[in-house]
PDB file of N, CA and C in Angstrom:
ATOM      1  N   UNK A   1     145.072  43.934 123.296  1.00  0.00           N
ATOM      2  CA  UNK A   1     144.570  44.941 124.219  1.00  0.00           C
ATOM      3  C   UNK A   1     143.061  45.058 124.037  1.00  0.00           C
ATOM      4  N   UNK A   2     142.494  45.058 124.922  1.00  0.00           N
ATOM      5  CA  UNK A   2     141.017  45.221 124.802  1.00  0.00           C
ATOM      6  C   UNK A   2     140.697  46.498 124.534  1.00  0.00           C
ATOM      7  N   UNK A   3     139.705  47.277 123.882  1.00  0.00           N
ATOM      8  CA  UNK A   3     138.748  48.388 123.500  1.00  0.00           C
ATOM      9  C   UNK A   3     137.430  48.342 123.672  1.00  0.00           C
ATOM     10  N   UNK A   4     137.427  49.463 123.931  1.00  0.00           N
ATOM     11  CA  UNK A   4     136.401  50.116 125.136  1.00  0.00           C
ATOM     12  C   UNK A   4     135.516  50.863 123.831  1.00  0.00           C
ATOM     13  N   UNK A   5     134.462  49.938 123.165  1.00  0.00           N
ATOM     14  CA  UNK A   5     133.226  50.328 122.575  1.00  0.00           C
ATOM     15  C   UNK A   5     132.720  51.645 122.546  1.00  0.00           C
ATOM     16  N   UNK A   6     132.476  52.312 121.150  1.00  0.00           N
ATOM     17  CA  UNK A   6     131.885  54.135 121.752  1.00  0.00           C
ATOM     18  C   UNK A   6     130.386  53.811 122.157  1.00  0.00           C
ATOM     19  N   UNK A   7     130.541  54.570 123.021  1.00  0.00           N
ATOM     20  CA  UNK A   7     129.335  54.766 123.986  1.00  0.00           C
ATOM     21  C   UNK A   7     128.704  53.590 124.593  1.00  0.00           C
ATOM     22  N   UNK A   8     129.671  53.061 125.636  1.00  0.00           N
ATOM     23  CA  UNK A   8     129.688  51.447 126.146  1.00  0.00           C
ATOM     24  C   UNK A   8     128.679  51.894 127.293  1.00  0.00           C
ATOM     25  N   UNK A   9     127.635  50.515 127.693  1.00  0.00           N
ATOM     26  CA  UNK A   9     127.342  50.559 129.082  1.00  0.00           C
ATOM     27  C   UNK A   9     127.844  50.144 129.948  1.00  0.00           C
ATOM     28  N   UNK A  10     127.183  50.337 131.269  1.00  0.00           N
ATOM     29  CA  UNK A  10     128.116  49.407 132.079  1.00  0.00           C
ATOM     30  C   UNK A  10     128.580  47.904 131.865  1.00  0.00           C
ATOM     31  N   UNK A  11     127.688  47.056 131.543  1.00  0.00           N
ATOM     32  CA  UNK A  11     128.376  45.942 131.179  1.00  0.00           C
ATOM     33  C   UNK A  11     129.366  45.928 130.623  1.00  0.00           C
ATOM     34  N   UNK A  12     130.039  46.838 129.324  1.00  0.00           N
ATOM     35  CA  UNK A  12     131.064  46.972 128.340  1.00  0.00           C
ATOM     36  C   UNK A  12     132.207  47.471 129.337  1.00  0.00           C
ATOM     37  N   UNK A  13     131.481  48.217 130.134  1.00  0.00           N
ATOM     38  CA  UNK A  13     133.298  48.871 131.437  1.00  0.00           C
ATOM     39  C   UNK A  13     133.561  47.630 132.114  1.00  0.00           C
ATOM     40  N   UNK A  14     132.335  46.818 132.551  1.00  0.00           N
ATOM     41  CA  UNK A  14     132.998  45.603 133.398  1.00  0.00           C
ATOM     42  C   UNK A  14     133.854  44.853 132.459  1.00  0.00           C
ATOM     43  N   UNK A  15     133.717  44.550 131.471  1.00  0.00           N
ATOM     44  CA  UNK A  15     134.051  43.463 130.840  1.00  0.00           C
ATOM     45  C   UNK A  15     135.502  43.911 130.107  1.00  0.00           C
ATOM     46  N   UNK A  16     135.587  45.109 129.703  1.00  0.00           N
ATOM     47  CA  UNK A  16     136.734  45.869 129.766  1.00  0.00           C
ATOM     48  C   UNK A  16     137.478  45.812 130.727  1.00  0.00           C
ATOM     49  N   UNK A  17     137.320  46.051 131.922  1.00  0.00           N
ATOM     50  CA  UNK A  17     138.231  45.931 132.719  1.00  0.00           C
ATOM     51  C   UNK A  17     138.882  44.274 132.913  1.00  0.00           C
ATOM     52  N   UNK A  18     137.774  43.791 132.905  1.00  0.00           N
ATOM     53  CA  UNK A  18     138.504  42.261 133.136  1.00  0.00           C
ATOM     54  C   UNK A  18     138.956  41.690 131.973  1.00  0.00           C
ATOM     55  N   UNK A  19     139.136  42.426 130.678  1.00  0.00           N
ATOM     56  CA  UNK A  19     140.224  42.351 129.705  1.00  0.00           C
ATOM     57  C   UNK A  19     141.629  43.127 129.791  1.00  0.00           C
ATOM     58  N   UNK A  20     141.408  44.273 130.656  1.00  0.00           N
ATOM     59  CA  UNK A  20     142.988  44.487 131.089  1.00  0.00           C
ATOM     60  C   UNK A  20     143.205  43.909 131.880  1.00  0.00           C
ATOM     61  N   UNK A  21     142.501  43.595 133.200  1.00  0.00           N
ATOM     62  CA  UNK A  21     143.163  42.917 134.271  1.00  0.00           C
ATOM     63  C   UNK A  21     143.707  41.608 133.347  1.00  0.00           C
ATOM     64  N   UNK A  22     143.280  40.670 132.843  1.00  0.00           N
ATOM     65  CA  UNK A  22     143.531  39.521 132.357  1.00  0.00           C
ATOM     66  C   UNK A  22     144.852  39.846 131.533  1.00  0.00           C
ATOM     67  N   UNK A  23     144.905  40.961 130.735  1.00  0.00           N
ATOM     68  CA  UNK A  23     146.194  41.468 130.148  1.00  0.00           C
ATOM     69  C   UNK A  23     147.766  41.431 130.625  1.00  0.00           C
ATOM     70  N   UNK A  24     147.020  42.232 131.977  1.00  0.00           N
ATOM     71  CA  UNK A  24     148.352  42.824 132.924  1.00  0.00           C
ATOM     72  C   UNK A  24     148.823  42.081 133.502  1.00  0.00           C
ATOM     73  N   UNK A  25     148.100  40.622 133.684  1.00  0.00           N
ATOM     74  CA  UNK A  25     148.307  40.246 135.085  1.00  0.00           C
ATOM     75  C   UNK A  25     147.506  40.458 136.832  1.00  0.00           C
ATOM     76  N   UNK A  26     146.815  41.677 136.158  1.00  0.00           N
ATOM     77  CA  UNK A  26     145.808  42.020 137.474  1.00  0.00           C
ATOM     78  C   UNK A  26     144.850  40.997 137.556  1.00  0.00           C
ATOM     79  N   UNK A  27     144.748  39.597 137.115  1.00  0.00           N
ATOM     80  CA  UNK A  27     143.369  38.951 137.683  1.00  0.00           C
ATOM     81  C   UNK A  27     143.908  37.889 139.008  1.00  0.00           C
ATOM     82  N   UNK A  28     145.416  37.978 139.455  1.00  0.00           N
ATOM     83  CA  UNK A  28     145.549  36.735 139.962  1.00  0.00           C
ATOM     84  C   UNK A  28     144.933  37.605 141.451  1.00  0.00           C
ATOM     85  N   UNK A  29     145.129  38.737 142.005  1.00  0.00           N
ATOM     86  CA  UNK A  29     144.687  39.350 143.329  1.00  0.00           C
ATOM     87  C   UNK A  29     143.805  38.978 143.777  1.00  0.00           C
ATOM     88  N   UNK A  30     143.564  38.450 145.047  1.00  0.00           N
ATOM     89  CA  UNK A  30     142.810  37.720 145.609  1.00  0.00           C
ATOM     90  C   UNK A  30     141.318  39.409 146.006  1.00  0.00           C
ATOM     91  N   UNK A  31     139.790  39.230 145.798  1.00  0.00           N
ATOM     92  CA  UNK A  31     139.098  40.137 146.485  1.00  0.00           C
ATOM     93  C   UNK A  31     139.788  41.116 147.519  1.00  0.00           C
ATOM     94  N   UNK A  32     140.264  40.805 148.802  1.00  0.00           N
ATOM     95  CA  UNK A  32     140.837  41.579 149.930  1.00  0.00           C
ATOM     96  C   UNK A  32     141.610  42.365 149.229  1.00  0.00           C
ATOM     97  N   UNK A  33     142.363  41.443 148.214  1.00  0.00           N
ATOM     98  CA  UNK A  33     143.466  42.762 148.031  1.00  0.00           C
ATOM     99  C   UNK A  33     142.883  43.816 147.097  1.00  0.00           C
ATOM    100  N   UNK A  34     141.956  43.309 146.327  1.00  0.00           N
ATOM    101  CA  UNK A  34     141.451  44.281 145.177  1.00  0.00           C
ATOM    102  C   UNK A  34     140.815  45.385 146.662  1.00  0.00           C
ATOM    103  N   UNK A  35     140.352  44.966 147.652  1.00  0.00           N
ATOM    104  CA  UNK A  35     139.502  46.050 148.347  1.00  0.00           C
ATOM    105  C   UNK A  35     140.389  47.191 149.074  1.00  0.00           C
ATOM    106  N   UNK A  36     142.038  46.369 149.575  1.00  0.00           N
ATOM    107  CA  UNK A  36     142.921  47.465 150.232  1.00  0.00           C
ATOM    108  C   UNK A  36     143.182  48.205 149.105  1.00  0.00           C
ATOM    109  N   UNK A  37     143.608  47.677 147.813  1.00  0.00           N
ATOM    110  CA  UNK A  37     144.088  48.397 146.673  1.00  0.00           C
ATOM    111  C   UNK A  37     142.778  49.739 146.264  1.00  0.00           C
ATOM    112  N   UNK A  38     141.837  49.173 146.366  1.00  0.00           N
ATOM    113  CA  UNK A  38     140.413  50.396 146.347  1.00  0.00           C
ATOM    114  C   UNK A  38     140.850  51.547 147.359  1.00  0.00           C
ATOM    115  N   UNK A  39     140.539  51.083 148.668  1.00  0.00           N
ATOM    116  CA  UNK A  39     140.826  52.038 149.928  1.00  0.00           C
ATOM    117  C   UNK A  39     141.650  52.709 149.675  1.00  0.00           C
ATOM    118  N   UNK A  40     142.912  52.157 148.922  1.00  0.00           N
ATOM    119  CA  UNK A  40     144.050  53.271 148.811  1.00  0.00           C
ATOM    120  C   UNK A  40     143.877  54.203 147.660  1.00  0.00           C
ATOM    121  N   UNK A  41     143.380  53.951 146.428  1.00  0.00           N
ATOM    122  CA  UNK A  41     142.796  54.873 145.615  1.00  0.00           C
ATOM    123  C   UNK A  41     141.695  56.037 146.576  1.00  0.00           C
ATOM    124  N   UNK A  42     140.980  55.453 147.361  1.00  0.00           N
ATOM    125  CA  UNK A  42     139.877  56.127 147.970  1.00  0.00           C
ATOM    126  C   UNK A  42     140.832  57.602 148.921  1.00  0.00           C
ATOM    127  N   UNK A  43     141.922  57.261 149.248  1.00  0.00           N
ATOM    128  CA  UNK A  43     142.897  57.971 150.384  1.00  0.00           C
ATOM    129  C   UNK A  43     143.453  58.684 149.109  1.00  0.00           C
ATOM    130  N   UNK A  44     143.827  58.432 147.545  1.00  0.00           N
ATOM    131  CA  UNK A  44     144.218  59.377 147.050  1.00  0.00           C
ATOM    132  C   UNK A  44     143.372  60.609 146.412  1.00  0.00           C
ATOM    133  N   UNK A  45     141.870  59.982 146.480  1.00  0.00           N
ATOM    134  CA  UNK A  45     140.929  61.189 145.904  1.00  0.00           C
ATOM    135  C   UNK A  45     140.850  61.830 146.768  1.00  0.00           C
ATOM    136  N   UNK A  46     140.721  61.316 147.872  1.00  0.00           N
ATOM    137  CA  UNK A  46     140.509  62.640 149.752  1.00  0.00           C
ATOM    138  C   UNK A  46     141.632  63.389 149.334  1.00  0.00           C
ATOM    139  N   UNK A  47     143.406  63.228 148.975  1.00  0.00           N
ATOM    140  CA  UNK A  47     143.635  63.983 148.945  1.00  0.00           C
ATOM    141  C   UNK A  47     143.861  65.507 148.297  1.00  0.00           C
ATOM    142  N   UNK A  48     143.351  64.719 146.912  1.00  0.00           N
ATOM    143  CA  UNK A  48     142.911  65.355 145.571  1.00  0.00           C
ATOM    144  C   UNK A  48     142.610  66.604 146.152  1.00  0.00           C
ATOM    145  N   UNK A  49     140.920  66.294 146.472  1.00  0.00           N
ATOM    146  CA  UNK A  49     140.414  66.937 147.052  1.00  0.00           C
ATOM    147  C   UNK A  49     140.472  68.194 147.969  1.00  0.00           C
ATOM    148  N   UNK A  50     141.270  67.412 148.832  1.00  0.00           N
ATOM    149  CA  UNK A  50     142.347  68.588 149.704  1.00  0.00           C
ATOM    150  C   UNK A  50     142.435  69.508 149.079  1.00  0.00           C
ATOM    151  N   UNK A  51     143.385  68.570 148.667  1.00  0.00           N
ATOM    152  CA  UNK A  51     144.657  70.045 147.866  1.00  0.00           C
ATOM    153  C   UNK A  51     143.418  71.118 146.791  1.00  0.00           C
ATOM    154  N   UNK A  52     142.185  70.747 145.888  1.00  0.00           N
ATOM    155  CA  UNK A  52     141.632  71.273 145.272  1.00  0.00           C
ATOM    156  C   UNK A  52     140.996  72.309 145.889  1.00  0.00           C
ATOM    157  N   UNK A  53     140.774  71.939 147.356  1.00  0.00           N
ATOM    158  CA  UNK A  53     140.199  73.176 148.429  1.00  0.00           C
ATOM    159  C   UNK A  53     140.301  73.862 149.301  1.00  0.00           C
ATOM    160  N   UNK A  54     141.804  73.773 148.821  1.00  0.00           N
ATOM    161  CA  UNK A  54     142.748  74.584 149.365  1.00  0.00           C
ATOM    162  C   UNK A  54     143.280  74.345 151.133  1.00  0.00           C
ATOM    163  N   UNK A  55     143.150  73.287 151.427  1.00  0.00           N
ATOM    164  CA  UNK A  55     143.507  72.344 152.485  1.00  0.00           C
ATOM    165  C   UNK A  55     145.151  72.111 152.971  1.00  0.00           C
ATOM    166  N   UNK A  56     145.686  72.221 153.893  1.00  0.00           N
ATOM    167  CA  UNK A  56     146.900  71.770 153.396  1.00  0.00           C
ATOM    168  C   UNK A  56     146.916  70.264 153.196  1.00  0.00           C
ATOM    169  N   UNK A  57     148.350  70.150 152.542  1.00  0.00           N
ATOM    170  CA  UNK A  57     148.828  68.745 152.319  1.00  0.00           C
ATOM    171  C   UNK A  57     150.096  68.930 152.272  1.00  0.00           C
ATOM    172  N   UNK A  58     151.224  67.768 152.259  1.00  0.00           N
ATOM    173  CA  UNK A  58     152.687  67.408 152.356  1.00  0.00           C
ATOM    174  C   UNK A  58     152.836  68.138 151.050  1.00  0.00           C
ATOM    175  N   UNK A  59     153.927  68.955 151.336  1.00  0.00           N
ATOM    176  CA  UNK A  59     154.309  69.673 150.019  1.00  0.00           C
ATOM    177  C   UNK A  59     154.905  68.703 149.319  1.00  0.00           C
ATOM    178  N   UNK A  60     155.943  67.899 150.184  1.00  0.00           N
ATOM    179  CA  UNK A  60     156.613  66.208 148.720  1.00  0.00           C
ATOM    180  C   UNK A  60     155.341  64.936 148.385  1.00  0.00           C
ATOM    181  N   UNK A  61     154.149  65.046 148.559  1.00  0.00           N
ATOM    182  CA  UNK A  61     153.437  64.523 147.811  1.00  0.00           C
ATOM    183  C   UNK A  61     153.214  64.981 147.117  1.00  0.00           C
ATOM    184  N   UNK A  62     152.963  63.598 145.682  1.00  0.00           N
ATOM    185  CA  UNK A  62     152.746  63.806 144.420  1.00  0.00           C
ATOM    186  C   UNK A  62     151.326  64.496 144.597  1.00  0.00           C
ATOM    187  N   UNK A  63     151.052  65.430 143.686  1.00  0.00           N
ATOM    188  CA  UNK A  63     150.021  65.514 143.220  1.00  0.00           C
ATOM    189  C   UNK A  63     149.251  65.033 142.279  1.00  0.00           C
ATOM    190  N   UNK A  64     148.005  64.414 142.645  1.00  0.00           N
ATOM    191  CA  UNK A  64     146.983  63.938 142.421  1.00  0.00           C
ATOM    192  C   UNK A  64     145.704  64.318 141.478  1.00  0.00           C
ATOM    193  N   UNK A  65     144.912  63.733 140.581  1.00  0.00           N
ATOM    194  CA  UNK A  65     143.948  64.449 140.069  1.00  0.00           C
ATOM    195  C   UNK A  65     142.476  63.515 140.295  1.00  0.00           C
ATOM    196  N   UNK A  66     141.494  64.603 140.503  1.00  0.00           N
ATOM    197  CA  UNK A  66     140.446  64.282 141.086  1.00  0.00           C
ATOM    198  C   UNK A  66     140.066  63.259 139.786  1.00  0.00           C
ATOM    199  N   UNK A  67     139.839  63.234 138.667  1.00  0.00           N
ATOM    200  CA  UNK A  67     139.265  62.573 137.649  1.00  0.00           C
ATOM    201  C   UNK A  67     139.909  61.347 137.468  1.00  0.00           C
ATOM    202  N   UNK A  68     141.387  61.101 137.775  1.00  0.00           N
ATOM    203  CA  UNK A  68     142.906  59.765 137.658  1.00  0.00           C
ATOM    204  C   UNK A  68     141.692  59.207 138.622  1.00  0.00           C
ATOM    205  N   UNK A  69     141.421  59.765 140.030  1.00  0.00           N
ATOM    206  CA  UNK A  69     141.301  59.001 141.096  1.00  0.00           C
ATOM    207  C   UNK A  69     139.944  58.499 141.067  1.00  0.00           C
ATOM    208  N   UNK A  70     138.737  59.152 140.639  1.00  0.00           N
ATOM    209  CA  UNK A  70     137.496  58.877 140.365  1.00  0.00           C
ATOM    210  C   UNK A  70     137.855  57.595 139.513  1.00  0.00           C
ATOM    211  N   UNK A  71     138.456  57.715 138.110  1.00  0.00           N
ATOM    212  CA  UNK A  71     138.627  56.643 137.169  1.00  0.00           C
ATOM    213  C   UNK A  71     139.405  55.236 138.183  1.00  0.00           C
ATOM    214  N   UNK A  72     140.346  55.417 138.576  1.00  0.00           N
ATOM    215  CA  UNK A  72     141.101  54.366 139.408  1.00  0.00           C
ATOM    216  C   UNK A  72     139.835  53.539 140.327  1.00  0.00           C
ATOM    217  N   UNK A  73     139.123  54.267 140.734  1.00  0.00           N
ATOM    218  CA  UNK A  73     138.285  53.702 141.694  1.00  0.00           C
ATOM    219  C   UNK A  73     137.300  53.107 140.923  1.00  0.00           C
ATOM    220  N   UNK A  74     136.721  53.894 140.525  1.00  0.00           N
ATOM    221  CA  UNK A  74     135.552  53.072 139.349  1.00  0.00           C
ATOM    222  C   UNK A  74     136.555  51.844 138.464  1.00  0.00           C
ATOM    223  N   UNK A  75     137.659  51.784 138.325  1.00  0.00           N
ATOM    224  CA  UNK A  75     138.127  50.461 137.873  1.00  0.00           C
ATOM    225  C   UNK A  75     138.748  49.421 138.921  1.00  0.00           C
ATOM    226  N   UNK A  76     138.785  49.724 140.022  1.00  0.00           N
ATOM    227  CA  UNK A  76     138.572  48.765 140.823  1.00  0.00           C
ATOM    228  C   UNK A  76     137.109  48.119 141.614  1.00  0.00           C
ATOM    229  N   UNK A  77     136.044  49.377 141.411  1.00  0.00           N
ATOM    230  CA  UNK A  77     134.539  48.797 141.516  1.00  0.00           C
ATOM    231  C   UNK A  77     134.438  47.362 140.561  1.00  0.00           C
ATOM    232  N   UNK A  78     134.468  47.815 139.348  1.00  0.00           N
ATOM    233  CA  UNK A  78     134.363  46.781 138.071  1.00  0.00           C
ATOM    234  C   UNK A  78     134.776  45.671 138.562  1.00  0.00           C
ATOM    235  N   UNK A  79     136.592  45.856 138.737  1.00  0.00           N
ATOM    236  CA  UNK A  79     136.989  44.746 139.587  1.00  0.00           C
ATOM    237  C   UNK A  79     136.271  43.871 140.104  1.00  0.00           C
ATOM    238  N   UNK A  80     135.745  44.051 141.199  1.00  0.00           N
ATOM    239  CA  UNK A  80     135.507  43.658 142.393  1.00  0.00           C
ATOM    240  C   UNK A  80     133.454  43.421 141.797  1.00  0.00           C
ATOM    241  N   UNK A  81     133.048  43.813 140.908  1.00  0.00           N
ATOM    242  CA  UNK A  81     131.790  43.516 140.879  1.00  0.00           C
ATOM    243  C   UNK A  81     132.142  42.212 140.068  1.00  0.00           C
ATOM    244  N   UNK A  82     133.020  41.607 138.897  1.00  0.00           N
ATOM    245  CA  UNK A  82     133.275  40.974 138.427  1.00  0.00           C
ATOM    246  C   UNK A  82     133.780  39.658 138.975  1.00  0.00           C
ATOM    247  N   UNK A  83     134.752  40.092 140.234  1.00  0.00           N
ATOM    248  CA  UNK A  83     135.233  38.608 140.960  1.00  0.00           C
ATOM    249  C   UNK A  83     133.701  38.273 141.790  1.00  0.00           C
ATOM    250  N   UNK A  84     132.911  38.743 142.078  1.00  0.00           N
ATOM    251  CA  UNK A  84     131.778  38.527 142.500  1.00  0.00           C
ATOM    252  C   UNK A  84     130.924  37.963 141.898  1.00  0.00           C
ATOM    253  N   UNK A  85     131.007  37.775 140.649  1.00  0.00           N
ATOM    254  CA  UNK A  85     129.974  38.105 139.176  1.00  0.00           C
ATOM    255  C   UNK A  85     128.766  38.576 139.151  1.00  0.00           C
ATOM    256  N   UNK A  86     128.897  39.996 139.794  1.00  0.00           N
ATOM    257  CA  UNK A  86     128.090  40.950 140.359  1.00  0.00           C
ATOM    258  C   UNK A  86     127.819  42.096 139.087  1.00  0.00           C
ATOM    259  N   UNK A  87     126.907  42.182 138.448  1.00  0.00           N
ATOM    260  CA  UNK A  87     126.472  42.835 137.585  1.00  0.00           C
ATOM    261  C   UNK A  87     125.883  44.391 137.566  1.00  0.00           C
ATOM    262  N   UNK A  88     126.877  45.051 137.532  1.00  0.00           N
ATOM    263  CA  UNK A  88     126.872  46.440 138.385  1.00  0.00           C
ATOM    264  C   UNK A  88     125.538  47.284 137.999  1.00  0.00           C
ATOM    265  N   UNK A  89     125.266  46.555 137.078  1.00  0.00           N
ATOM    266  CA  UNK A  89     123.520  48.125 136.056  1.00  0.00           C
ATOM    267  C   UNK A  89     122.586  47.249 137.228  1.00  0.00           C
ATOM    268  N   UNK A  90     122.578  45.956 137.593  1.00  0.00           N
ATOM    269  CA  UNK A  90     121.635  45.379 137.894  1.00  0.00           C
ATOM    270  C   UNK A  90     121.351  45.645 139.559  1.00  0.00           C
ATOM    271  N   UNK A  91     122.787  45.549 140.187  1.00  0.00           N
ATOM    272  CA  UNK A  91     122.651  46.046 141.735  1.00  0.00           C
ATOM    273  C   UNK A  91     122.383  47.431 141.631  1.00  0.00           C
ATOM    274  N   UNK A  92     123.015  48.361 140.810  1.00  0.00           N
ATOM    275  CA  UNK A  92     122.331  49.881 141.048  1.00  0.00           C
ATOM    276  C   UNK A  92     120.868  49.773 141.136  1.00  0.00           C
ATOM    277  N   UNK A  93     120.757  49.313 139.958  1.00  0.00           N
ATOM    278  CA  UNK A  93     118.743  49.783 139.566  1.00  0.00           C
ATOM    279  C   UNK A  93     118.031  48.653 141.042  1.00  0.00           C
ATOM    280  N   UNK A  94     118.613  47.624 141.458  1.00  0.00           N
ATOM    281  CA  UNK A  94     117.841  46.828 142.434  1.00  0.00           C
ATOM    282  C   UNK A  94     118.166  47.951 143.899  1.00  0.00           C
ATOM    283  N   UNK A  95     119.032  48.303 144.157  1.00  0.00           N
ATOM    284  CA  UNK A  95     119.508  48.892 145.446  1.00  0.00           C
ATOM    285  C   UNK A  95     118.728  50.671 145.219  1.00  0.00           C
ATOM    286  N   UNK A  96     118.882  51.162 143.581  1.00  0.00           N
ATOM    287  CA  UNK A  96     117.531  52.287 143.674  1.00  0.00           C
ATOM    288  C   UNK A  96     116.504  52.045 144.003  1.00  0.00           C
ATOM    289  N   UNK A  97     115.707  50.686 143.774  1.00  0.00           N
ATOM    290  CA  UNK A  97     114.450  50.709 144.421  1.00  0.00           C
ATOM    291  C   UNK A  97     114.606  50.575 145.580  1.00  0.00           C
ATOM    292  N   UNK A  98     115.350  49.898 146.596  1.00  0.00           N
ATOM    293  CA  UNK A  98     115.332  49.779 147.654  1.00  0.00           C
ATOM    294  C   UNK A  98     114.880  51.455 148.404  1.00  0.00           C
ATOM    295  N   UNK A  99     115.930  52.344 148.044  1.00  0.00           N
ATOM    296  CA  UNK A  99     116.312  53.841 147.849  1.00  0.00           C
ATOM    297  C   UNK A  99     114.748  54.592 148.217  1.00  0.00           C
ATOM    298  N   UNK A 100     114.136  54.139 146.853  1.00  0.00           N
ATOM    299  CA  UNK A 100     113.154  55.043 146.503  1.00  0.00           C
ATOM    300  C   UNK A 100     111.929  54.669 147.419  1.00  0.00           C
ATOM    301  N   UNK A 101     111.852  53.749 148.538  1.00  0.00           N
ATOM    302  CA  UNK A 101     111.350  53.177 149.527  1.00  0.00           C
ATOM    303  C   UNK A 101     111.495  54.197 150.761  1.00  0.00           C
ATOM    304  N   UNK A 102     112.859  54.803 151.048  1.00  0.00           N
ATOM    305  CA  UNK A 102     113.123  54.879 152.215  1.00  0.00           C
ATOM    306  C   UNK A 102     112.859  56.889 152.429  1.00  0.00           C
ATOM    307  N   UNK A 103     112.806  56.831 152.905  1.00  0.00           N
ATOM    308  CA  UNK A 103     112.501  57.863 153.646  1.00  0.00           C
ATOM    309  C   UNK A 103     113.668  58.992 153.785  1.00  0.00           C
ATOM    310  N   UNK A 104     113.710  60.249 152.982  1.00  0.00           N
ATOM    311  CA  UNK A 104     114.519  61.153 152.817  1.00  0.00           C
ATOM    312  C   UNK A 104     114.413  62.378 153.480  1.00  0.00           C
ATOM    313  N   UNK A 105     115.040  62.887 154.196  1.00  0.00           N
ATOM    314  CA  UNK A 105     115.189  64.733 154.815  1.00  0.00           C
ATOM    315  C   UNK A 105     116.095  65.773 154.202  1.00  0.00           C
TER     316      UNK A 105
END
């Protein structure tokens, strides 16, 4: 089982993750599917959400937690920056400068 370093950076979460995926079996998923499998994490934090703000929702859905679903998603980012071999500290800080260019209201 892989372990997750105290006080890892991002590189250490990517590389973590693609030691469980490699574990579980999660590396054979082709990109697309890692992205529907995202979307659907993304549909369970909306409903998190909901329900946290007092929204209705299906009373026989499970309930959901905003932090499961944040984490789920951020481990399918990793995912998906990794089948890319997309280096996630490096596109943030390149796509902040882009950022810090543009023009804010």
């Amino acid at each position: 089982m892989p372990v997750l370093k105290n006080n890892p950076e991002l590189k250490d979460y990517q590389n973590y993750v693609a030691g469980l995926e490699n574990e579980r079996g999660f590396d054979r998923p082709t990109t697309i599917d890692k992205c529907l499998l995202l979307g659907e994490e993304v549909g369970e934090l909306f409903k998190a959400v909901r329900k946290t703000e007092g929204l209705s929702v299906d009373t026989h859905s499970q309930t959901m937690d905003i932090g499961d679903e944040l984490a789920d998603i951020f481990i399918y980012i990793c995912a998906l920056a990794n089948r890319k071999n997309i280096d996630l500290e490096t596109a943030f800080r390149a796509k902040e400068e882009k950022n810090k260019k543009r023009t804010w209201k």
